[in-house]
Structures are given as structure tokens and as C-alpha cells.
Protein backbone atom coordinates (compact mmCIF):
# COMPACT_ATOMS: atom_id res chain seq x y z
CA UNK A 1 0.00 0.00 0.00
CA UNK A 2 2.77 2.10 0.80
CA UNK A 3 3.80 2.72 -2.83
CA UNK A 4 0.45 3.47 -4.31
CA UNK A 5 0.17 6.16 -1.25
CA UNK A 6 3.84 7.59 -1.93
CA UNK A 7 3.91 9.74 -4.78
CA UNK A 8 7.23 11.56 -4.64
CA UNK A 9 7.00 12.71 -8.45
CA UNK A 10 4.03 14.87 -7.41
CA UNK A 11 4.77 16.60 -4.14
CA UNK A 12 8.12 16.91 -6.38
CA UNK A 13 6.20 18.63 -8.87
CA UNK A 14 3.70 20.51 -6.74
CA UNK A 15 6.74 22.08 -4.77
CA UNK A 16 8.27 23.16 -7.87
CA UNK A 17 5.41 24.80 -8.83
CA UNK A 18 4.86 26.55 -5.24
CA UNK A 19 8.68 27.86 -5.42
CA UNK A 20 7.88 29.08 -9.12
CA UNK A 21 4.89 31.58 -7.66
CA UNK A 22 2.12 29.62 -9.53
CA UNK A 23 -0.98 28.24 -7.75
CA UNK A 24 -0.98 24.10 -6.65
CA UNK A 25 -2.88 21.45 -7.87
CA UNK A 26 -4.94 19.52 -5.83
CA UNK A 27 -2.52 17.00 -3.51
CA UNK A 28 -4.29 14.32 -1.57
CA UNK A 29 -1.86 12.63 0.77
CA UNK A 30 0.46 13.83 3.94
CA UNK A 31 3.44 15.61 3.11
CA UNK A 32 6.26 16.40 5.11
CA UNK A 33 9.15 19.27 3.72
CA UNK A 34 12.58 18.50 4.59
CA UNK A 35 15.54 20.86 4.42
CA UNK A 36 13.38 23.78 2.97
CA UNK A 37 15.83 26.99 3.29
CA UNK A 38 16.34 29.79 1.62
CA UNK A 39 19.98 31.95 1.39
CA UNK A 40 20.55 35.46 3.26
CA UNK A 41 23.74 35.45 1.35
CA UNK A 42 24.70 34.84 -2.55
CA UNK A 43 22.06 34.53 -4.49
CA UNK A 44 19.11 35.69 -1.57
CA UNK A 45 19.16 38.39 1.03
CA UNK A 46 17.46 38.15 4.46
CA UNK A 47 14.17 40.15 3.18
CA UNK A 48 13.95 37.61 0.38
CA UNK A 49 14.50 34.88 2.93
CA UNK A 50 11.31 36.16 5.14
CA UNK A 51 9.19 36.54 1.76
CA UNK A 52 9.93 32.83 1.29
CA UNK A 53 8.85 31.78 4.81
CA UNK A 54 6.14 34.22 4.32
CA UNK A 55 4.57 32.07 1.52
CA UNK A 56 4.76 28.99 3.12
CA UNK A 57 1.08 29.13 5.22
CA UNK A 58 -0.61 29.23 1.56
CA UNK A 59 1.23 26.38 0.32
CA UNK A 60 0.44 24.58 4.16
CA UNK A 61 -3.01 25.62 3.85
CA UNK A 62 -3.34 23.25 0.14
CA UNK A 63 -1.68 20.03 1.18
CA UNK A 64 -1.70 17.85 4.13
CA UNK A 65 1.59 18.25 5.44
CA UNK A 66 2.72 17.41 9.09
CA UNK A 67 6.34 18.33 9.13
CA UNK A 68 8.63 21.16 8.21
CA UNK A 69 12.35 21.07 8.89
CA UNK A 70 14.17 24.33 7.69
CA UNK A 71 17.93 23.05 6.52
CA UNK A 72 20.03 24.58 8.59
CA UNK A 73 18.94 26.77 12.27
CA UNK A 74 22.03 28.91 12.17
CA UNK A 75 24.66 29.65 9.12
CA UNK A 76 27.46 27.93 8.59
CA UNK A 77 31.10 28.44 7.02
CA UNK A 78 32.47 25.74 5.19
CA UNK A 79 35.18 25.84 2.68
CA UNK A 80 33.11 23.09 0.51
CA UNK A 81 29.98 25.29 0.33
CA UNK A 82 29.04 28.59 -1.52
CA UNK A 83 27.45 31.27 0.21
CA UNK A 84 23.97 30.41 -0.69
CA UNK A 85 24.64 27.44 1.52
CA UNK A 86 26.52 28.88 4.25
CA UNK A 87 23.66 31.25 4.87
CA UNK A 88 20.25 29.45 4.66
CA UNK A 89 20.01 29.62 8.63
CA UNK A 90 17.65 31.55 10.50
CA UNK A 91 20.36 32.68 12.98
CA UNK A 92 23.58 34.73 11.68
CA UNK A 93 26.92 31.95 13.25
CA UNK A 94 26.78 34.66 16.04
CA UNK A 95 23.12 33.67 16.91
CA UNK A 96 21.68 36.82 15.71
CA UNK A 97 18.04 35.85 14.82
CA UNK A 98 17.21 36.52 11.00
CA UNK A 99 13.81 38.18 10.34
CA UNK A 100 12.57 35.12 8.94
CA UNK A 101 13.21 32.80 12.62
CA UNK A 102 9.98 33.87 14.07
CA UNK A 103 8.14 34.02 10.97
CA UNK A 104 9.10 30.42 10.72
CA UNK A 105 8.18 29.48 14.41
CA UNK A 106 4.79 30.50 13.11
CA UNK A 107 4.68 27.78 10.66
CA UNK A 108 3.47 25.40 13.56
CA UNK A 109 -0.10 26.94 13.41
CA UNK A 110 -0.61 26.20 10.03
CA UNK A 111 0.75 22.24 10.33
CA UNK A 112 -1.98 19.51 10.33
């Protein structure tokens, strides 16, 4: 039963929409996001990181999802990562708290 439930081509696809700014299709079974970040550093800023959290309750709010693990809770600095890596934490490395930390605490009222 387990693989006729598990669809991972479709949350896949339904994510990749989301991220893209267009609306979801209709997803019937539990989801659960793992390592969603965005960077305060590269390629993002922290204002584009909180804009990301921000749009998270209307994707929550369209499928069933249970669990939501951000990637990293404070950045990093590691020789074998870019910057878009080394800064997808909610905390700064000296434990600063991003804008987008307590928007992202918030996530737990919109979790099944």
C-alpha cells in the first residue's frame, strides 16, 4: 500500500510549482518538507529569505503536510559550500536571529 500512497513525483512537482509563484494542484496525501531553506547570502538576502517563509502558510493551507524542517537553524562556514549554503540559517553563526526565525516558528499553526 505504501507505494500506491507515496507519490514523490508529485509533491516533487507541486513544490516546484509553489517555489515558481504559480498556484498548486490539488494534492491528496500527507506531506512532510525537509531541508526547505532559503539563502541570506549569494544569491538571496534576508528580506527575500522572510518573503519565502512568508509564503509557506498558503502552500500549508493546500496540502496535508505534518512536518517542516528548515535546513540549517544557524549559518554555517564551510570551505566546501558557496554562500547560498553557508547562509540558509535563521540565525547569523553569532546567533543573531534573521527576520525570517519567528516568521518560521509561526509555521506550527498552520501544520496539520
Amino acid at each position: 500500500m505504501l507505494e500506491a500512497a507515496f507519490q514523490p513525483q508529485s509533491a516533487l512537482s507541486a513544490w516546484v510549482e509553489f517555489a515558481a509563484g504559480k498556484p498548486l494542484p490539488p494534492i491528496d496525501f500527507e506531506c512532510r518538507l525537509m531541508e526547505v531553506g532559503s539563502p541570506t547570502g549569494g544569491s538571496g538576502s534576508e528580506s527575500e529569505q522572510l518573503a519565502y517563509i512568508r509564503r509557506l502558510p498558503a502552500f500549508l493551507e493546500q496540502v496535508d503536510v505534518s512536518v517542516v524542517v528548515w535546513v540549517l537553524l544557524h549559518d554555517i562556514t564551510l570551505a566546501e559550500f558557496d554562500a547560498d549554503l553557508n547562509t540558509v540559517g535563521l540565525m547569523t553563526n553569532g546567533g543573531r536571529k534573521k527576520p525570517g526565525y519567528r516568521e518560521f516558528k509561526m509555521l506550527r499553526n498552520h501544520l496539520r
